[in-house]
C-alpha atoms as a PDB file:
ATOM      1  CA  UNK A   1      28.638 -24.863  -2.046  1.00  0.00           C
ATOM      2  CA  UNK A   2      27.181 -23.227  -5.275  1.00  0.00           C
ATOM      3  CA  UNK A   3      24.014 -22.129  -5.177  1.00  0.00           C
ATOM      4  CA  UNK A   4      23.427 -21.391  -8.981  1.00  0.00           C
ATOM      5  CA  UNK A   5      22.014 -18.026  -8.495  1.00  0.00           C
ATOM      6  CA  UNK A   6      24.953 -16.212  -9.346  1.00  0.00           C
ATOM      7  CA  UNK A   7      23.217 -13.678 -12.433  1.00  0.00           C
ATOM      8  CA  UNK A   8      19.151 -14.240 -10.816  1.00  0.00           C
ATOM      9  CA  UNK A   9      17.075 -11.294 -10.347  1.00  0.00           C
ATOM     10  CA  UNK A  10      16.057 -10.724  -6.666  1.00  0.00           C
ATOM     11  CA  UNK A  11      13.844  -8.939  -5.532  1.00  0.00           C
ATOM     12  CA  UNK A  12      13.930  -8.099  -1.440  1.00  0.00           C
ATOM     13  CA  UNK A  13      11.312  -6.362   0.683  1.00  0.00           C
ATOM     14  CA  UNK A  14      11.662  -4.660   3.467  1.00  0.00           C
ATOM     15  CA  UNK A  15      15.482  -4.584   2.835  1.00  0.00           C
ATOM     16  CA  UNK A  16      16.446  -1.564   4.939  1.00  0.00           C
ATOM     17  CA  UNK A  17      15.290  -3.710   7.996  1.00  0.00           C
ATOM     18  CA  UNK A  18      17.452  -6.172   9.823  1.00  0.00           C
ATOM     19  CA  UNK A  19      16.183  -9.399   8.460  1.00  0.00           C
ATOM     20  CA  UNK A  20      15.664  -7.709   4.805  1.00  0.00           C
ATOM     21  CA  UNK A  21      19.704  -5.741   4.601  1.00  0.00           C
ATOM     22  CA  UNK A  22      20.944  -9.239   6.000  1.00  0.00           C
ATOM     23  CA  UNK A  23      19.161 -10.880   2.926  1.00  0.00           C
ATOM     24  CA  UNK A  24      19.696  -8.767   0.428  1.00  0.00           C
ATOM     25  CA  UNK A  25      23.714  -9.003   1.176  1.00  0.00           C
ATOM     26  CA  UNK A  26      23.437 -12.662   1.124  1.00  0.00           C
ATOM     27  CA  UNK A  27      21.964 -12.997  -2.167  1.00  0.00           C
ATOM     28  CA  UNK A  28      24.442 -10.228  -3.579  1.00  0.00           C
ATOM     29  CA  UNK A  29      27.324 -12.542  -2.638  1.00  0.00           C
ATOM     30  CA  UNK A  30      25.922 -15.035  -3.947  1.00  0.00           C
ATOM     31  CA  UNK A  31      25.627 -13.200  -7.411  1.00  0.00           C
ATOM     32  CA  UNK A  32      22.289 -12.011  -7.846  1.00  0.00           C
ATOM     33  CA  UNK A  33      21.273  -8.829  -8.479  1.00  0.00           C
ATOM     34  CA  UNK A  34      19.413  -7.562  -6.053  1.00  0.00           C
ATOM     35  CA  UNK A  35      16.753  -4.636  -5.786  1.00  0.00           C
ATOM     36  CA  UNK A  36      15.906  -3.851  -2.417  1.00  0.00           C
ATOM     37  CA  UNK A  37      12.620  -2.076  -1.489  1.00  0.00           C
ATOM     38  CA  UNK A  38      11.709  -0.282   1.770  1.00  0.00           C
ATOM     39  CA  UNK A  39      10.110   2.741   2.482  1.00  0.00           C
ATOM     40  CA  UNK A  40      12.887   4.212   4.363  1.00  0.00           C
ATOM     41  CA  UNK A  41      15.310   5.533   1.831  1.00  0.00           C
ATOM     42  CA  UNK A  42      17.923   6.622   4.664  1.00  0.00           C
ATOM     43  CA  UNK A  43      17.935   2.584   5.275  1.00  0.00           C
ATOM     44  CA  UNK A  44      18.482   1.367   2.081  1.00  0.00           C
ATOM     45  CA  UNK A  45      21.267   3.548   1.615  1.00  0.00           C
ATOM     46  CA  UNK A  46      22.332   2.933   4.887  1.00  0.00           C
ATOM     47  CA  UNK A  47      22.908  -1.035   3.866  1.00  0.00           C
ATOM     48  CA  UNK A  48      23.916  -0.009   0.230  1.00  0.00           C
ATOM     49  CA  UNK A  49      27.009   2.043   1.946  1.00  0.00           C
ATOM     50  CA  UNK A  50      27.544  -0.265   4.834  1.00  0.00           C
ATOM     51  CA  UNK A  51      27.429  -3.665   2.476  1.00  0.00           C
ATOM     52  CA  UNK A  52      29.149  -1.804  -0.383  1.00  0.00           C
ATOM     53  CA  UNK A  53      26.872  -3.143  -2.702  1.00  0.00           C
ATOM     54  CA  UNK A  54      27.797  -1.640  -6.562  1.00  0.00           C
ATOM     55  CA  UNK A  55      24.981  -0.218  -8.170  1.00  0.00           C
ATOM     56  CA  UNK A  56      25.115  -2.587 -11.176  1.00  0.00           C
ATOM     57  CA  UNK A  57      23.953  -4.983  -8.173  1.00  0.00           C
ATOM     58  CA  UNK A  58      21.948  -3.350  -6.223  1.00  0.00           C
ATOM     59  CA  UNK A  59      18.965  -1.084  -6.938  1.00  0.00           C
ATOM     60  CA  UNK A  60      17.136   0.486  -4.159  1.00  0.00           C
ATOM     61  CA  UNK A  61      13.752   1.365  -4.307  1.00  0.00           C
ATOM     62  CA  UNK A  62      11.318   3.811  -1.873  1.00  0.00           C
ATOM     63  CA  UNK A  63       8.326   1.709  -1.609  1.00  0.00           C
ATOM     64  CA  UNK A  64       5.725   1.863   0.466  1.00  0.00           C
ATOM     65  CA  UNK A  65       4.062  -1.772   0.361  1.00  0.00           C
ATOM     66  CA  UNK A  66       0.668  -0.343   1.734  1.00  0.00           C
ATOM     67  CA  UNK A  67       0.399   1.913  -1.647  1.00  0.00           C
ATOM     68  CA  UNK A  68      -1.080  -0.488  -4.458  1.00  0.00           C
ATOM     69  CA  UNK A  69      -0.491   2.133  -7.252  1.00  0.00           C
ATOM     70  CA  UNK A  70       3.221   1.705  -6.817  1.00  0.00           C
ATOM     71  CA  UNK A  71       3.401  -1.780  -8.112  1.00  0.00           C
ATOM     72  CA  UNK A  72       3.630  -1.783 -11.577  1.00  0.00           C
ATOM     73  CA  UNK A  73       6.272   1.584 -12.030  1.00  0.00           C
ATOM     74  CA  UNK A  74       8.075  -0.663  -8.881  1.00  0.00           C
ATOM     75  CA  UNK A  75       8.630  -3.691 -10.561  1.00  0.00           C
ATOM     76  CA  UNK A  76       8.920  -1.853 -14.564  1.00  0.00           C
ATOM     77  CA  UNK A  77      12.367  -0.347 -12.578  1.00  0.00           C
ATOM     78  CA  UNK A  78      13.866  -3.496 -11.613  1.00  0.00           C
ATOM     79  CA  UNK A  79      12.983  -5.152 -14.998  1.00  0.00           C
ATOM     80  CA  UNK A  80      14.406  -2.040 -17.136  1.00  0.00           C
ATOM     81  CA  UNK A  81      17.892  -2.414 -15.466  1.00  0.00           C
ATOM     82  CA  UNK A  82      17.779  -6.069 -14.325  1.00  0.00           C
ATOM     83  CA  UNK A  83      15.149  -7.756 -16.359  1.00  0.00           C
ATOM     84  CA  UNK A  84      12.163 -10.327 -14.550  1.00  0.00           C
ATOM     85  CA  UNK A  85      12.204 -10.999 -11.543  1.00  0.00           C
ATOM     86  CA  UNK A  86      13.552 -14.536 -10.404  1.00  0.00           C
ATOM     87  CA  UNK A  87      13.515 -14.824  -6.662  1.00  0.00           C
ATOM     88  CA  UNK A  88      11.081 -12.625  -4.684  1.00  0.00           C
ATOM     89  CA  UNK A  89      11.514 -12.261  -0.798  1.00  0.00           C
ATOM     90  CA  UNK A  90       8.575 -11.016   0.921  1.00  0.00           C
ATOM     91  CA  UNK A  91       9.518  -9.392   4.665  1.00  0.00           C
ATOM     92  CA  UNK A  92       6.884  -6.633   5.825  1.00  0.00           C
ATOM     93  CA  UNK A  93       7.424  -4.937   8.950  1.00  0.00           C
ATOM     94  CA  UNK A  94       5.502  -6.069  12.107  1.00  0.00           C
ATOM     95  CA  UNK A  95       2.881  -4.487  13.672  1.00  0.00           C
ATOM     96  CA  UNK A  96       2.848  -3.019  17.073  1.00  0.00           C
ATOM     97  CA  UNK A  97       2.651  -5.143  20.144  1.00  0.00           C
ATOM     98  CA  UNK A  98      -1.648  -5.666  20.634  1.00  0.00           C
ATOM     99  CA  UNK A  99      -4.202  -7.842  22.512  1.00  0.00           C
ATOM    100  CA  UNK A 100      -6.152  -9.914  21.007  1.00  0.00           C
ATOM    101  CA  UNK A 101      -9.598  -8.530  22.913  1.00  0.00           C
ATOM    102  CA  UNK A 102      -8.161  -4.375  22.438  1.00  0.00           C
ATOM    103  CA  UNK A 103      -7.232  -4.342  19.184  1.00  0.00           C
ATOM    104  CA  UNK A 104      -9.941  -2.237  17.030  1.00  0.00           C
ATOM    105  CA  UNK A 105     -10.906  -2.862  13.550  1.00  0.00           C
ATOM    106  CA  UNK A 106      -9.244  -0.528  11.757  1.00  0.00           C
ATOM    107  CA  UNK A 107      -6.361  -1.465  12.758  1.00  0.00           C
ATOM    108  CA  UNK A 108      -6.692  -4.853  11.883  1.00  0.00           C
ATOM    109  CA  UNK A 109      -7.844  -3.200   8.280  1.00  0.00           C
ATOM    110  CA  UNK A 110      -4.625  -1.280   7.934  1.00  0.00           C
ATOM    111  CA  UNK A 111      -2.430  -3.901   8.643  1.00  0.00           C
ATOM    112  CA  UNK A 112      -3.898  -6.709   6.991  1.00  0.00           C
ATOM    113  CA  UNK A 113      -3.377  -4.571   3.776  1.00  0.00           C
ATOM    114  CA  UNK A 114      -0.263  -3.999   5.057  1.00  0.00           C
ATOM    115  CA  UNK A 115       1.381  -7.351   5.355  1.00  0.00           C
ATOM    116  CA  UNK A 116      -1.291  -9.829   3.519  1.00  0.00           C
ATOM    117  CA  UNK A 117      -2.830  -7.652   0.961  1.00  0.00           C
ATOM    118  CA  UNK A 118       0.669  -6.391  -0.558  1.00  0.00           C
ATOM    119  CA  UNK A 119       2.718  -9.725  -0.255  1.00  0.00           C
ATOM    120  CA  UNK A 120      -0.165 -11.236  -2.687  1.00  0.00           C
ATOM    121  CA  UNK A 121      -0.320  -8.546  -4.724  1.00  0.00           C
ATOM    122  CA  UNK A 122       3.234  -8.378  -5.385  1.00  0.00           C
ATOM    123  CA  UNK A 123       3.130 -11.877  -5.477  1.00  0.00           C
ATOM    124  CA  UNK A 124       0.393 -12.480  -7.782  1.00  0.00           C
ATOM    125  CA  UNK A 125       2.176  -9.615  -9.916  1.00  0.00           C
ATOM    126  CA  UNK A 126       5.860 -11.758 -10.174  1.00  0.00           C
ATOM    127  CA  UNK A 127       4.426 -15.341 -10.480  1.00  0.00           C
ATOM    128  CA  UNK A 128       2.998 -15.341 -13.985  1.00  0.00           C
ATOM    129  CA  UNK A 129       6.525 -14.549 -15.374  1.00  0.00           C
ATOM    130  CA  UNK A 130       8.287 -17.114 -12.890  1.00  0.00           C
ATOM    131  CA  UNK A 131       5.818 -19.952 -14.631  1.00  0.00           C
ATOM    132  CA  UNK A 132       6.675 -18.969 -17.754  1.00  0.00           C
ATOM    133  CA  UNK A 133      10.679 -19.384 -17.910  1.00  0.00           C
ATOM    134  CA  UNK A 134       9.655 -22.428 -15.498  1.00  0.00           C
ATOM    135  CA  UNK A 135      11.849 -21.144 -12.946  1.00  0.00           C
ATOM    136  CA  UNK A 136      10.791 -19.381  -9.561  1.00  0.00           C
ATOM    137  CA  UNK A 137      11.320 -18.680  -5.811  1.00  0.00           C
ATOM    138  CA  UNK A 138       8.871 -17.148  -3.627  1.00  0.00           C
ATOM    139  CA  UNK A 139       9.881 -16.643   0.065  1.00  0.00           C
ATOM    140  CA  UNK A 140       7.950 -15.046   3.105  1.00  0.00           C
ATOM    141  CA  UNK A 141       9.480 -14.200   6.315  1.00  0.00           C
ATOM    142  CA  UNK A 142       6.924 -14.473   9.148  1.00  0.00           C
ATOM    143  CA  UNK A 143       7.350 -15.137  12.605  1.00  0.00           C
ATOM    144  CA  UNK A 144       8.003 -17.765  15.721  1.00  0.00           C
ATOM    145  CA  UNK A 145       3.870 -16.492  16.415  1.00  0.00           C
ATOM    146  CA  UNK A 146       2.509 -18.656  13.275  1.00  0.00           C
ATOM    147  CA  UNK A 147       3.577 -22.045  14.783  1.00  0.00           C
ATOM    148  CA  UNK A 148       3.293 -21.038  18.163  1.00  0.00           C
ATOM    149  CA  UNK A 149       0.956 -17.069  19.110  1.00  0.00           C
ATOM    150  CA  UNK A 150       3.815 -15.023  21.102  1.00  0.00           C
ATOM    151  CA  UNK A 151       1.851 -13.250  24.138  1.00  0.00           C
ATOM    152  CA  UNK A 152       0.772  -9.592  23.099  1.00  0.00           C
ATOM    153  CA  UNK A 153       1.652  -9.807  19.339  1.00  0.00           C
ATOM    154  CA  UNK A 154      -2.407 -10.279  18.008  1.00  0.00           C
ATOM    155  CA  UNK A 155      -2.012  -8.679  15.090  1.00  0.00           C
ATOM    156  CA  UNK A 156       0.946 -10.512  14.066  1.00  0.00           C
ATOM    157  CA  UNK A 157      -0.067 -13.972  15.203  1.00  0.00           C
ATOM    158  CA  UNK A 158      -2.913 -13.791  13.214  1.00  0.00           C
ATOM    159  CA  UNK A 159      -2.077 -11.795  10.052  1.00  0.00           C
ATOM    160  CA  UNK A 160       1.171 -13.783   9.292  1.00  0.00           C
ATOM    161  CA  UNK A 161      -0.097 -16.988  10.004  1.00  0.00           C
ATOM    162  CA  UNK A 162      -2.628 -16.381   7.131  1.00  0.00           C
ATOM    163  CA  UNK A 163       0.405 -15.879   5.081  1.00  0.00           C
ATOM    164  CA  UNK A 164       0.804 -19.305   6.291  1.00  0.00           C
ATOM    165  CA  UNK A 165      -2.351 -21.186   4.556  1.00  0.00           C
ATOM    166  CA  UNK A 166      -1.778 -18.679   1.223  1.00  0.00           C
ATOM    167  CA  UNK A 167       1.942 -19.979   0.743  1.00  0.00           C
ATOM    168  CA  UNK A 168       0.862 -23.832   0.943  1.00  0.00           C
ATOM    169  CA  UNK A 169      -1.889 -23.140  -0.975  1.00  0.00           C
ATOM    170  CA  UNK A 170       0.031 -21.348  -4.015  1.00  0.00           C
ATOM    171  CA  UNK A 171       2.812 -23.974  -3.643  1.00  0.00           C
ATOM    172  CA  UNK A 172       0.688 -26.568  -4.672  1.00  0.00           C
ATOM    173  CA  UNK A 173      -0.456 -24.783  -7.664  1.00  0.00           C
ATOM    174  CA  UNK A 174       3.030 -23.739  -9.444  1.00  0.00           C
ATOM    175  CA  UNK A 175       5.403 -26.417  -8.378  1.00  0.00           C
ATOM    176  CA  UNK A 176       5.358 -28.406 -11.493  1.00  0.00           C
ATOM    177  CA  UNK A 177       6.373 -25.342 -13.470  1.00  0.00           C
ATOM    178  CA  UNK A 178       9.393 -24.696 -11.610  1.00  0.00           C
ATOM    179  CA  UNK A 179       8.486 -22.424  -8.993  1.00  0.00           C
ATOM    180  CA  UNK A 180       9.343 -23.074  -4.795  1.00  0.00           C
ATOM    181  CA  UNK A 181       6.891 -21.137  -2.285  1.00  0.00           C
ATOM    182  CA  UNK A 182       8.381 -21.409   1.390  1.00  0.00           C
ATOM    183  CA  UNK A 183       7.923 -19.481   4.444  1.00  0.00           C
ATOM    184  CA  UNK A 184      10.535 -19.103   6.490  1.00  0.00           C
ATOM    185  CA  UNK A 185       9.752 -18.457  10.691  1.00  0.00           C
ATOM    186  CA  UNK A 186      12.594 -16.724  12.246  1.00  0.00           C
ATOM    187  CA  UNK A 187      12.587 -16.529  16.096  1.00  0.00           C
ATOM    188  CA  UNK A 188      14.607 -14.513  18.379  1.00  0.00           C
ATOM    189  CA  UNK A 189      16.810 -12.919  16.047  1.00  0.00           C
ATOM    190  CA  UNK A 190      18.785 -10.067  17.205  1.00  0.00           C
ATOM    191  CA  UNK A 191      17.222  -6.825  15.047  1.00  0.00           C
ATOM    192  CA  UNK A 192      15.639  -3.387  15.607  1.00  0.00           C
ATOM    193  CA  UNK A 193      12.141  -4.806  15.449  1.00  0.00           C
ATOM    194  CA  UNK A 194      12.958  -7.717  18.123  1.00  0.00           C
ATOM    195  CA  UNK A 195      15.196  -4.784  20.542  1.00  0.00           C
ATOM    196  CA  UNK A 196      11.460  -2.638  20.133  1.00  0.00           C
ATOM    197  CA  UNK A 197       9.749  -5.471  21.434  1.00  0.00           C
ATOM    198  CA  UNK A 198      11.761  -6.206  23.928  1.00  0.00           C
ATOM    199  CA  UNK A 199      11.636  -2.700  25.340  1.00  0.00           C
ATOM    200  CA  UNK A 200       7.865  -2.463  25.296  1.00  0.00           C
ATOM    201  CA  UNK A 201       7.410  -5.629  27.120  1.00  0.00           C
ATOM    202  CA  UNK A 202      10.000  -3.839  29.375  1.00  0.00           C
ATOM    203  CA  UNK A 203       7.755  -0.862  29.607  1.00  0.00           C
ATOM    204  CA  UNK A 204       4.925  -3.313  30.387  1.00  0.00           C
ATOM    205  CA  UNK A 205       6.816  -5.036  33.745  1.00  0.00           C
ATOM    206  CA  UNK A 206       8.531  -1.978  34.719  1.00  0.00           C
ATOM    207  CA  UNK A 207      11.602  -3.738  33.826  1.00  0.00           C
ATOM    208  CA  UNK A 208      15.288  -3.025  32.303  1.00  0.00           C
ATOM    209  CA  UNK A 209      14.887  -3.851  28.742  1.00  0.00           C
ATOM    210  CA  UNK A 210      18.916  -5.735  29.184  1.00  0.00           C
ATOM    211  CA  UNK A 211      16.771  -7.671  31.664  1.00  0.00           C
ATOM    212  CA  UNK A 212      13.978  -8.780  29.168  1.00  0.00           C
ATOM    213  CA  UNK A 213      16.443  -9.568  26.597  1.00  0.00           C
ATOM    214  CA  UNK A 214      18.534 -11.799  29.022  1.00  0.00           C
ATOM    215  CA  UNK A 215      15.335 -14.034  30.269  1.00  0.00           C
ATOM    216  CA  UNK A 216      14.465 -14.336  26.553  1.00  0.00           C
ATOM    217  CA  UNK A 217      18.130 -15.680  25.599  1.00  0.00           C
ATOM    218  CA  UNK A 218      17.646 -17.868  28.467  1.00  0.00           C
ATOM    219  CA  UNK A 219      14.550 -19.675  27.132  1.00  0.00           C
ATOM    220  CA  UNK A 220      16.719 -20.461  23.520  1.00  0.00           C
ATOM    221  CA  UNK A 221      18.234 -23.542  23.881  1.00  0.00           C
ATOM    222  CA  UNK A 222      20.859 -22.349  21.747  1.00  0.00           C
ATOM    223  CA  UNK A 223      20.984 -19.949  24.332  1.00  0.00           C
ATOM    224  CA  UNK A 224      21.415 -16.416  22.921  1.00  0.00           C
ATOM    225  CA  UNK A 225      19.554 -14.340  19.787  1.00  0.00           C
ATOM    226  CA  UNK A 226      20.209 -15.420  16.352  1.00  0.00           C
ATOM    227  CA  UNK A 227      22.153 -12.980  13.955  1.00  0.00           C
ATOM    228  CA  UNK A 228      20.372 -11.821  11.201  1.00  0.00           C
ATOM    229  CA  UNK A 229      23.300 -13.249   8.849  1.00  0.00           C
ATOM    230  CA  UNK A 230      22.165 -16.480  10.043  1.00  0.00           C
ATOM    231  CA  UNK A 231      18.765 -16.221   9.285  1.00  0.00           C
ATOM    232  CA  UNK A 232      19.773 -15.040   5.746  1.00  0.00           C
ATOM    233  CA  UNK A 233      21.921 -17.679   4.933  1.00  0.00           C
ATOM    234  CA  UNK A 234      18.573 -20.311   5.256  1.00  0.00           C
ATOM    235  CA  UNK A 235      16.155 -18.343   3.249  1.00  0.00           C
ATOM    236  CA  UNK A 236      19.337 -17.453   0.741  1.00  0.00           C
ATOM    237  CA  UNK A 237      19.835 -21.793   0.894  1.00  0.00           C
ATOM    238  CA  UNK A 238      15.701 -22.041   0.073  1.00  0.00           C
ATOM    239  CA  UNK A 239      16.187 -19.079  -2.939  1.00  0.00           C
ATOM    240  CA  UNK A 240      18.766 -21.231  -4.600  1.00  0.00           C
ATOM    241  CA  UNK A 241      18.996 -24.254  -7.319  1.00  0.00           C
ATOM    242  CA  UNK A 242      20.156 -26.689  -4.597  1.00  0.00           C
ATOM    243  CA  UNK A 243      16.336 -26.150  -2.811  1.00  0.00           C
ATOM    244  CA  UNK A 244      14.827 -27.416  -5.832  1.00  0.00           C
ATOM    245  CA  UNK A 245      12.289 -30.426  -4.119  1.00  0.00           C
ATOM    246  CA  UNK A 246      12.122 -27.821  -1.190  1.00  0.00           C
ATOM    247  CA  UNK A 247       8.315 -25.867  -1.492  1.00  0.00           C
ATOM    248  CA  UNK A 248       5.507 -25.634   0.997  1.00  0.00           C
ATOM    249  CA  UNK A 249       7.456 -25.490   3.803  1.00  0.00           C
ATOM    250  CA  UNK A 250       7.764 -23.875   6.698  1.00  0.00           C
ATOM    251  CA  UNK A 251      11.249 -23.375   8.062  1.00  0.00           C
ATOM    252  CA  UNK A 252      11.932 -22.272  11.445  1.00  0.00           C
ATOM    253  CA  UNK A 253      14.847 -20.504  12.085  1.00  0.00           C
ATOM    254  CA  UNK A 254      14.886 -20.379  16.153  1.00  0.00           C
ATOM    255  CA  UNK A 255      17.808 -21.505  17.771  1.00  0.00           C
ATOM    256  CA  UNK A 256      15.291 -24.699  19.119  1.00  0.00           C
ATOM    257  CA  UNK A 257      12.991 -21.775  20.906  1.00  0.00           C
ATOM    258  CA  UNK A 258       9.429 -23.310  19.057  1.00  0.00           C
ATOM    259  CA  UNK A 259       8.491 -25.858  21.748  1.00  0.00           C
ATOM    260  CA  UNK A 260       6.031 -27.621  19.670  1.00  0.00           C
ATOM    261  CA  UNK A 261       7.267 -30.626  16.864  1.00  0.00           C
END
């Protein structure tokens, strides 16, 4: 199938992660040139090398999200050797495993700036352009937690699933110029972040993290963790032409793990 993206300017956070490499590849086969932003510069070249991605389609970009002032010289690089941005894929890294009743304010300051201040910054920052040449995608990764809270992940239940209410909100206000806004909700998919997690609850039950990760596969119906390819290949679908009358959604990408309809 032909997505008609093949030439689109991409724009991928958090693309040295699991979720955000697997992306970015996707949308490079797919044609589009790609810049891919993380604050790990060993990562992105990681995935640049691994992927072989050529440099006339892939930019990488140091970038911490948290750092406002980085915004505009950001997004001047990809337009000076790609031009505006078509399809922007916000994926921030996850916070570390909490309670609701012990986690203290400032952390819920620093991450909320974090992961909801700097996806609506960027956001806000891409959109405008998007409307114009009545053509857009906006995309935010999440989490399983927004539909239904995971146990011990507070700060991510909450933060992301504000994400939530700001994505149906904006879709509503630029679909009739062209522009999508989706979130996508991945579940167990097999990554660094999901392996951390796994150990720490590990840590938690004086357990064998192989252990954890086994009794987790076991409550997927599909019965194991997804691959990150997989995950990529639905919000890559939901970037495209073909997701057109596709836009305040939210997609769950879980092997059938979300109990709830």
């Amino acid at each position: 199938m032909d997505l008609h993206i093949d030439g689109k300017v991409a724009l991928v956070m958090g693309a040295g992660g699991g979720l955000g490499g697997a992306i970015a590849t996707a949308l490079a086969r797919e044609g589009c040139r790609v810049a891919g932003a993380d604050v790990n510069r060993d990562a992105l070249g990681a995935l640049r090398d691994a992927r072989a991605l050529p440099s006339d389609r892939f930019l990488p970009l140091v970038w911490d999200l948290a750092d406002l002032s980085q915004l505009d010289s950001q997004i001047g690089a990809i337009e000076s050797k790609f031009g505006p941005v078509d399809i922007l894929i916000n994926n921030t890294g996850g916070p570390p495993p909490t309670l609701a009743s012990e986690t203290p304010i400032d952390a819920w300051e620093e991450h909320f700036r974090k992961m909801v201040v700097s996806v609506i910054a960027i956001t806000n920052r891409l959109v405008p352009g998007m409307r114009q040449r009545k053509w857009g995608r906006v995309v935010t990764s999440t989490s399983s937690g927004v539909i239904t809270p995971i146990p011990n992940l507070a700060l991510s239940n909450a933060l992301r699933l504000s994400l939530v209410g700001w994505s149906k909100t904006l879709a509503r206000e630029v679909a009739r110029d062209g522009v999508t806004v989706n979130i996508v909700a991945p579940g167990r998919i097999a990554t660094g972040r999901v392996q951390r997690l796994d150990e720490a609850k590990a840590q938690r039950e004086g357990r064998d993290a192989a252990a954890v990760a086994a009794d987790s596969a076991r409550d997927i119906p599909i019965g194991r963790y997804g691959d990150p390819a997989e995950y990529a290949d639905v919000v890559t679908f939901l970037a495209s032409k073909r997701a057109s009358y596709v836009t305040g959604a939210t997609m769950r990408v879980d092997g059938g793990l979300i109990p709830s309809v």
